[in-house]
Protein backbone atom coordinates (compact mmCIF):
# COMPACT_ATOMS: atom_id res chain seq x y z
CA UNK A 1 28.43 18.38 24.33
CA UNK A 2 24.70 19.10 23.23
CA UNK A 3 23.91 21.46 20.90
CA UNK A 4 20.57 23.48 20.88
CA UNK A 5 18.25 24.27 18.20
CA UNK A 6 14.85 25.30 17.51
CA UNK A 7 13.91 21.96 15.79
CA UNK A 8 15.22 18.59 15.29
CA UNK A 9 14.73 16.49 12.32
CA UNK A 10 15.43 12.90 12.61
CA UNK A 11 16.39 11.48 8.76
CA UNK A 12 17.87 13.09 6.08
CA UNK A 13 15.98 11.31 2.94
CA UNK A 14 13.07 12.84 1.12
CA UNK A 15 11.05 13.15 4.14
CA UNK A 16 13.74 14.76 6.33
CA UNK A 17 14.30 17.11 3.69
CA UNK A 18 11.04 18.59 2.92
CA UNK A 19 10.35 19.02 7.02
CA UNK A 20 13.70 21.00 7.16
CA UNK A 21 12.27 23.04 4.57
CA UNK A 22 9.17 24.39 6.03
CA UNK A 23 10.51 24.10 9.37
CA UNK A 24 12.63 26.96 8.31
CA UNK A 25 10.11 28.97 6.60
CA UNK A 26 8.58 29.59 9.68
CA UNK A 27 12.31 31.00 11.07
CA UNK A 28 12.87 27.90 12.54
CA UNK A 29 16.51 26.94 13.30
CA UNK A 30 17.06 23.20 12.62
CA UNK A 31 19.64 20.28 13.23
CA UNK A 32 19.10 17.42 10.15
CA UNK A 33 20.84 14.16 11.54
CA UNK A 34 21.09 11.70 9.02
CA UNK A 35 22.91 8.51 9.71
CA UNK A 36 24.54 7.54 6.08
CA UNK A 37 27.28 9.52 4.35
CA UNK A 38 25.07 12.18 2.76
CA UNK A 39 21.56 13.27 2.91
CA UNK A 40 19.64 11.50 0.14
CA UNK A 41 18.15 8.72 2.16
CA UNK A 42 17.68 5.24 1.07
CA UNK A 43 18.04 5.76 -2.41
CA UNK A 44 21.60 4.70 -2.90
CA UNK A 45 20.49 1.26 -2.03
CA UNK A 46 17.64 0.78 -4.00
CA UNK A 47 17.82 -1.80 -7.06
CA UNK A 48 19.60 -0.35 -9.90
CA UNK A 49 16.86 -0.48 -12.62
CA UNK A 50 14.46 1.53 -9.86
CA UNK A 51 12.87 4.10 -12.12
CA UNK A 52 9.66 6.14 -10.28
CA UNK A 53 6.20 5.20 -11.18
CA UNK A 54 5.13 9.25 -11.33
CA UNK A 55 6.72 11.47 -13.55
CA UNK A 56 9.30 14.41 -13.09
CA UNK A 57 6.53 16.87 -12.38
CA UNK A 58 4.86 15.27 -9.38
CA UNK A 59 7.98 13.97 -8.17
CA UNK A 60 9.74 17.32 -7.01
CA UNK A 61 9.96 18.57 -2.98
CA UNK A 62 8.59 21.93 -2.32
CA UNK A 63 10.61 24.77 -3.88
CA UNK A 64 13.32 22.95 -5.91
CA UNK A 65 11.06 21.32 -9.56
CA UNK A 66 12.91 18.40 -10.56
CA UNK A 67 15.09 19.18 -13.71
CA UNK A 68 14.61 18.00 -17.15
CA UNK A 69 11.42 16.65 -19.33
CA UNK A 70 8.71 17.14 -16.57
CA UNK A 71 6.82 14.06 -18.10
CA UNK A 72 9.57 11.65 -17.98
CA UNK A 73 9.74 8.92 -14.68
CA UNK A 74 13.24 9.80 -13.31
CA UNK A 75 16.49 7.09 -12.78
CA UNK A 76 16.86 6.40 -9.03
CA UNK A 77 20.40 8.21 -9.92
CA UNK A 78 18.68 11.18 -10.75
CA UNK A 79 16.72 11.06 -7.58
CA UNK A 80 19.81 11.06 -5.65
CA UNK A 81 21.55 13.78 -7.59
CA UNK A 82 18.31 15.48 -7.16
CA UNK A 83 18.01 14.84 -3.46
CA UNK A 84 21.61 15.96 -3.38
CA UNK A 85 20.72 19.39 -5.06
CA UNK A 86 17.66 20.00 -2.54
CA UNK A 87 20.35 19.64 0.26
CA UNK A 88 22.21 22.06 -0.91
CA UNK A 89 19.38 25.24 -1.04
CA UNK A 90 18.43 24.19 2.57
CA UNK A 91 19.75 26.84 5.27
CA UNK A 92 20.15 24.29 8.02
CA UNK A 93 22.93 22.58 9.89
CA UNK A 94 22.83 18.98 8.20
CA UNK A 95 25.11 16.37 10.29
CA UNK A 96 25.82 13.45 8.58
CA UNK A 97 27.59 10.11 9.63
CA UNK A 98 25.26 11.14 13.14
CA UNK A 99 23.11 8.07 13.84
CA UNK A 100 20.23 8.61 16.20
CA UNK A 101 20.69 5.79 19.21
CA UNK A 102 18.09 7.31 21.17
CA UNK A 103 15.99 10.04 22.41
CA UNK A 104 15.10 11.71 25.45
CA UNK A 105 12.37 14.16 26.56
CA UNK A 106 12.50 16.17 29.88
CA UNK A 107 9.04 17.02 29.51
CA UNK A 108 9.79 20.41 27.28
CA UNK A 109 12.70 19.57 25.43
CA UNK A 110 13.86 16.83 23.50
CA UNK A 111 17.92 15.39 23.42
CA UNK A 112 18.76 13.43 20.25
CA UNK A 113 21.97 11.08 21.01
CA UNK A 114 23.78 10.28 18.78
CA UNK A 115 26.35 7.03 17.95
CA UNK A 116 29.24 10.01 17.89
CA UNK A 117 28.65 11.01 21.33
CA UNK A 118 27.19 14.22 20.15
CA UNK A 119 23.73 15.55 21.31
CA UNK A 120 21.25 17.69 19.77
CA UNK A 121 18.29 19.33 21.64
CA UNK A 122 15.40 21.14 21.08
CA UNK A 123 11.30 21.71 21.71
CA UNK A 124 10.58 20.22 18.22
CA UNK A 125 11.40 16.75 16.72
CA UNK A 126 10.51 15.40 13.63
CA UNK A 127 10.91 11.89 13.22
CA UNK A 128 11.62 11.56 9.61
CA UNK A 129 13.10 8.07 9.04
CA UNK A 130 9.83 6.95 7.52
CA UNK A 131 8.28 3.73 6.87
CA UNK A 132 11.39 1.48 5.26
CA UNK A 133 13.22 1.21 8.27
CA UNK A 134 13.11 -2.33 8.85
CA UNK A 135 12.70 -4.83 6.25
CA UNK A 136 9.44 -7.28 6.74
CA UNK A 137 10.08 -10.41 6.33
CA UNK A 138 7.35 -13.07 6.81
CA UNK A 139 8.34 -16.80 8.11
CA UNK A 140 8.37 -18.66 5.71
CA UNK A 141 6.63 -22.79 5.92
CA UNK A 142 9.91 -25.06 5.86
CA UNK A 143 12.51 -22.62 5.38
CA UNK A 144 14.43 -24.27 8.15
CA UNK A 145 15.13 -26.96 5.65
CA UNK A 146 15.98 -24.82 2.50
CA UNK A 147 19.80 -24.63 1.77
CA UNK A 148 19.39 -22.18 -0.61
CA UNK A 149 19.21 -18.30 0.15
CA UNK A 150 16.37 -16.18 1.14
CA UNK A 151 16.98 -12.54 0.69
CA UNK A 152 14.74 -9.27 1.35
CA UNK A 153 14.13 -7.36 -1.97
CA UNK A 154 15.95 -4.55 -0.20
CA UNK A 155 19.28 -6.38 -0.97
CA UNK A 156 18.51 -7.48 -4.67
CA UNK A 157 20.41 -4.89 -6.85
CA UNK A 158 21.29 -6.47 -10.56
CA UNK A 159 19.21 -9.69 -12.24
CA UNK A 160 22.57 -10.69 -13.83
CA UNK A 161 23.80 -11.85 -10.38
CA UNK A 162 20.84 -14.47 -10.91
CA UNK A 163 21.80 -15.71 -14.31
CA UNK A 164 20.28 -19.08 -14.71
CA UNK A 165 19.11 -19.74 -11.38
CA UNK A 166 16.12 -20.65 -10.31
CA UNK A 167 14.24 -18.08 -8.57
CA UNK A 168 10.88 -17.32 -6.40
CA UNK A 169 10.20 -14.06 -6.04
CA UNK A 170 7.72 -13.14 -3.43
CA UNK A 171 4.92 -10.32 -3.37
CA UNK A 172 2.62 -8.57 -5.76
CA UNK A 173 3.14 -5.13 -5.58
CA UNK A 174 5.52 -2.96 -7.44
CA UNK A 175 8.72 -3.74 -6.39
CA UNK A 176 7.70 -7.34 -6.59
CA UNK A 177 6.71 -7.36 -10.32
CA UNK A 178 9.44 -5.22 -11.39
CA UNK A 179 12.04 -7.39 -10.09
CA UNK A 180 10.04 -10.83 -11.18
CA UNK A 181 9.94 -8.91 -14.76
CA UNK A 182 13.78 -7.99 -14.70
CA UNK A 183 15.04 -11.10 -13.72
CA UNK A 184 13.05 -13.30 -16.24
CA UNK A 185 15.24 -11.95 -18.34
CA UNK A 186 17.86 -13.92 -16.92
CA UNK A 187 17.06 -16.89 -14.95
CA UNK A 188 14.10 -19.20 -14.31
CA UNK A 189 11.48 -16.98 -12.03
CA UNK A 190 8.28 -17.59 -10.57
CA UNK A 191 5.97 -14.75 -8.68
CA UNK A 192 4.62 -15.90 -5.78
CA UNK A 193 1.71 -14.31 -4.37
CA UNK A 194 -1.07 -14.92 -1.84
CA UNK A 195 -3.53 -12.25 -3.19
CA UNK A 196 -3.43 -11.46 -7.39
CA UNK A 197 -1.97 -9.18 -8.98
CA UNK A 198 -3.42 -5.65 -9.48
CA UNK A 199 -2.44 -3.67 -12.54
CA UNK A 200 -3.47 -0.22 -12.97
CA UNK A 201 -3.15 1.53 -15.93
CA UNK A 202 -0.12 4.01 -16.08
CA UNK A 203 -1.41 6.38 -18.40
CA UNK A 204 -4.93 6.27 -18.74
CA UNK A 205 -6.62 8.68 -21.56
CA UNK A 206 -2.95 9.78 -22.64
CA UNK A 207 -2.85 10.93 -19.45
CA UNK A 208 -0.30 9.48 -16.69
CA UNK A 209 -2.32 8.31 -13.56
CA UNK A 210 -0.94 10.89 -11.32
CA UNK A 211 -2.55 13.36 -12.98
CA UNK A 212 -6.01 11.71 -12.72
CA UNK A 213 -5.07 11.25 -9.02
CA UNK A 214 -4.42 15.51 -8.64
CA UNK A 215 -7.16 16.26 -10.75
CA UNK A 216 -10.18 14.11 -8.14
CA UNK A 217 -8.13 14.80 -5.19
CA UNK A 218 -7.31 11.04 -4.85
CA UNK A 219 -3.75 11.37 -4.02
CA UNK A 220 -4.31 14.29 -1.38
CA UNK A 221 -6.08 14.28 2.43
CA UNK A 222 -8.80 13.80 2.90
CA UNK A 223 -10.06 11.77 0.50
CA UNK A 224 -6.76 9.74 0.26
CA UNK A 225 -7.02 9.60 3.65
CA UNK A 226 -10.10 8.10 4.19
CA UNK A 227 -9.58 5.94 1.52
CA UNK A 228 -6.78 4.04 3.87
CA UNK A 229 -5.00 1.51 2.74
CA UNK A 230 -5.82 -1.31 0.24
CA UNK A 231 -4.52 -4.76 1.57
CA UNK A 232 -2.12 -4.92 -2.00
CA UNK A 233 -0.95 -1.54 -3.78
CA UNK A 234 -1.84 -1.73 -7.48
CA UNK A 235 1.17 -2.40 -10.20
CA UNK A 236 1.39 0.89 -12.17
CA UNK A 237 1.65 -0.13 -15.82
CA UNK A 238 1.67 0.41 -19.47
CA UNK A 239 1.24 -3.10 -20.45
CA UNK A 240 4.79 -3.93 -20.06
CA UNK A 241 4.33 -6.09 -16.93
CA UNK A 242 0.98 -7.28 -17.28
CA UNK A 243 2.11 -9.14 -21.17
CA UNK A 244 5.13 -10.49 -19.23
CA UNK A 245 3.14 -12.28 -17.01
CA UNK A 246 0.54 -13.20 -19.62
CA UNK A 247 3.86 -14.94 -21.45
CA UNK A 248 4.59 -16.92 -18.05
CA UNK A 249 8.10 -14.52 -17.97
CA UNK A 250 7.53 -14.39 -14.99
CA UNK A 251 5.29 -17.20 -14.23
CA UNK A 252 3.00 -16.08 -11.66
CA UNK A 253 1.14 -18.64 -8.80
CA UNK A 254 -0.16 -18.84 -5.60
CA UNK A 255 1.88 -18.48 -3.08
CA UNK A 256 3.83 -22.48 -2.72
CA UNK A 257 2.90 -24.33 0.61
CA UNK A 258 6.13 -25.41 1.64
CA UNK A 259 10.18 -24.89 0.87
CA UNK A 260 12.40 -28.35 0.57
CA UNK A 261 15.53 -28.59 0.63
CA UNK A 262 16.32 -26.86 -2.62
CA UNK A 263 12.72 -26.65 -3.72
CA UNK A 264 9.20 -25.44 -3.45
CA UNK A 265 6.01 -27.30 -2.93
CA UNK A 266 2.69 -26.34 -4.56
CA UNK A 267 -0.41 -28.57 -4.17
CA UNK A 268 0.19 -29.80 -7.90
CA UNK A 269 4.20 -29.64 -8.73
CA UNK A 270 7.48 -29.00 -7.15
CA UNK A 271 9.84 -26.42 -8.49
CA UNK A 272 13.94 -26.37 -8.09
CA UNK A 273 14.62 -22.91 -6.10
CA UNK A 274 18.13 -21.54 -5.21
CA UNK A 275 16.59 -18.18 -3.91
CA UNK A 276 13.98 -16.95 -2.43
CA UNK A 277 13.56 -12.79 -2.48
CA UNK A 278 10.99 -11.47 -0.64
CA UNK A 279 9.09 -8.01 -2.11
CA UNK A 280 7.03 -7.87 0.98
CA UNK A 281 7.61 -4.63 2.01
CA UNK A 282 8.98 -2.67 5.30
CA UNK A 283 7.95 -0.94 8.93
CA UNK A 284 8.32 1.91 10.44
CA UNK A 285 11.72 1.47 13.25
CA UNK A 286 12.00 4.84 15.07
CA UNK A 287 13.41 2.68 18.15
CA UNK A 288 15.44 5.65 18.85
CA UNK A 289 11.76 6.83 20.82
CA UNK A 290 11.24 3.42 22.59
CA UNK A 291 12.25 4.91 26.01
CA UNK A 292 9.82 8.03 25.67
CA UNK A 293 6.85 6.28 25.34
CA UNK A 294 6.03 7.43 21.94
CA UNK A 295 5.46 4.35 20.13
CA UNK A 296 3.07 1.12 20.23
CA UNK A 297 4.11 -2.05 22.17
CA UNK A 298 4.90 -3.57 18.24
CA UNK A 299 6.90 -0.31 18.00
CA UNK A 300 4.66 1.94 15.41
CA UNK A 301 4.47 5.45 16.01
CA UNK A 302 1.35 6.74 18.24
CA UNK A 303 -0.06 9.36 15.69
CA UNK A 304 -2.55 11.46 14.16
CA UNK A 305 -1.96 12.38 11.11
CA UNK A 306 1.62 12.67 11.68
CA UNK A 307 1.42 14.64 14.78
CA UNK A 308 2.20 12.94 18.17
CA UNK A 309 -0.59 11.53 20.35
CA UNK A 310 2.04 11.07 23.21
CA UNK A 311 4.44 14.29 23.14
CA UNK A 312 3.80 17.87 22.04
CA UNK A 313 6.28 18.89 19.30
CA UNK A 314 6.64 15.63 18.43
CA UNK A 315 5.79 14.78 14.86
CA UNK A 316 6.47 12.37 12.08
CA UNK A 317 6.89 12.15 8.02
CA UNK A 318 6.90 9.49 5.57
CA UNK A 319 4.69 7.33 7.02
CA UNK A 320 2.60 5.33 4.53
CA UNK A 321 -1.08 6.38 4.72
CA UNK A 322 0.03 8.81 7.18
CA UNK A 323 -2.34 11.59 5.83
CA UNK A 324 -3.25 9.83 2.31
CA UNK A 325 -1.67 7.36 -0.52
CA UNK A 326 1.19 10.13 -1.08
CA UNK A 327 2.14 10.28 2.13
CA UNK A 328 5.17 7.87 1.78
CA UNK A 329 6.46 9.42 -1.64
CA UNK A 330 8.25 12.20 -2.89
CA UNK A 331 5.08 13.94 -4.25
CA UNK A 332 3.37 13.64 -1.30
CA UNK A 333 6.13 14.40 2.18
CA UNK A 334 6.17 17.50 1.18
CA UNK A 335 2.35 18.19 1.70
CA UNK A 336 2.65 16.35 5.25
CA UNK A 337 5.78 18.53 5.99
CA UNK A 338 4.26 21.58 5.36
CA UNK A 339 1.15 20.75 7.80
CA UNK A 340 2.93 19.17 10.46
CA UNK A 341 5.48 22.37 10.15
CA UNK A 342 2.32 24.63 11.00
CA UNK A 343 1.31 22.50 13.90
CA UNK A 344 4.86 22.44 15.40
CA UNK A 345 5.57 26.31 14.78
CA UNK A 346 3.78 27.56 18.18
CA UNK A 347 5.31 24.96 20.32
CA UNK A 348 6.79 26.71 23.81
């Protein structure tokens, strides 16, 4: 049976849930088809200690502020409570446990099918699984030979499950120094990187960085935009991270040449290792639109600015640098969901 709507929205995280929004500002009737058990996205798997890097106040979706001190940096828990809550005001039909297998396009229409045997049709369709959809994980010089575990940091939840072991974590962004910085707390850890670290201050002037980045016009198209993206996102921080490194917890080097057995090989020493967790980020996996045509042979979307090169009514949201360095966040989707909305509105 297939079910028709005015728009389909592909995702029910952050992104998903801002496009639903304006999508039905304009009077647009929309099917939400999230995957997972409830419509809050990928936060649920995060690493417990996540906490956001931008306070309550430029962390909200449109029309719902997120509760409490606006100049505290929220739990992920209260992210998903909050994501939970912005669910809940949305007049939409939201389908959950309905994963998207693939999509079709009769050349007006698209048909989302689904892994229940349900489909969903419509002119519009927002592809709003964003960027994290598959985890990127680089080879790795003589990890053939290593007998201890490599791991993504998407599965890394707890340091204590690391007590005392030796550990390499690899990356220099965020995620990368938080976790180094957690688990140094608990077993042996080196950060691994092949470009330094970047640390920018959190709160410069008193001031937390986001607002500096509202205030120029930074964190918005199109100066964000056009600013694309830097080869290694900064490390927002008050000092914490930067004195832990400065105090070798963790110790930070170059990235090692080789893994042994049950080490790692620098030019100068070898270091034990029983696991190796990679922070090196994610890519963008709508394969539910490989047999449309409306992504790259390496499977990235085909966009401008969100908005499909390939299909008309086709759009996406959540895309890093999709429109500027928001694009990917919860400050910023709902920005890019309120354009792409526009564009999609007039659609036949």
């Amino acid at each position: 049976m297939t079910t028709r709507y005015d728009a389909l929205v592909i995702g029910g995280g952050q992104s998903g849930l801002a496009a639903t929004h304006h999508l039905r500002k304009h009077g647009l009737s929309v099917a939400l088809l999230e995957a997972g058990p409830e419509p809050v996205g990928s936060w649920p798997h995060y690493y417990d200690s996540l906490t956001l890097f931008s306070p309550a106040k430029y962390s909200a979706l449109p029309g719902l502020p997120f509760p409490g001190d606006p100049d505290r940096y929220p739990h992920r828990d209260e992210v998903i409570d909050y994501l939970r809550q912005y669910a809940k005001t949305l007049d939409a039909d939201i389908h959950t446990h309905h994963r998207v297998d693939t999509v079709t396009h009769d050349g007006h229409h698209f048909t989302a099918h689904t892994d229940t045997g349900a489909g969903f049709t419509a002119p519009r369709l927002v592809a709003a699984t964003g960027g994290f959809g598959t985890p990127r994980i680089p080879e790795l010089t003589g990890q053939d030979l290593f007998t201890g575990n490599i791991v993504h940091a998407g599965r890394y939840r707890s340091p204590t499950e690391f007590t005392d072991r030796h550990v390499i974590v690899v990356g220099a962004g965020n995620s990368a120094v938080q976790i180094a910085t957690e688990l140094a707390e608990h077993a042996t850890v080196t950060l691994a990187s092949r470009t330094p670290v970047k640390f920018v201050p959190q709160r410069p002037l008193g001031r937390d960085m986001h607002f500096w980045f509202t205030l120029t016009g930074i964190d918005t198209a199109p100066i964000g935009y056009l600013l694309r993206r830097p080869p290694t996102a900064p490390v927002f921080d008050t000092g914490h991270y930067k004195s832990a490194i400065a105090a070798n917890k963790p110790e930070h080097r170059p990235m090692f040449t080789t893994l042994r057995i049950d080490s790692a090989l620098w030019p100068d020493t070898t270091t034990p290792v029983d696991t190796v967790i990679l922070a090196t980020g994610y890519t963008p996996n709508p394969a539910y639109l490989n047999n449309i045509g409306a992504l790259t042979a390496a499977g990235a979307p085909r966009h401008g600015k969100g908005l499909s090169t390939t299909h008309a009514g086709l759009g996406y949201v959540g895309l890093e640098w999709q429109r500027s360095l928001s694009s990917a966040s919860l400050r910023g989707v709902g920005r890019d969901a309120a354009r792409l909305a526009t564009q999609l509105r007039d659609v036949a």
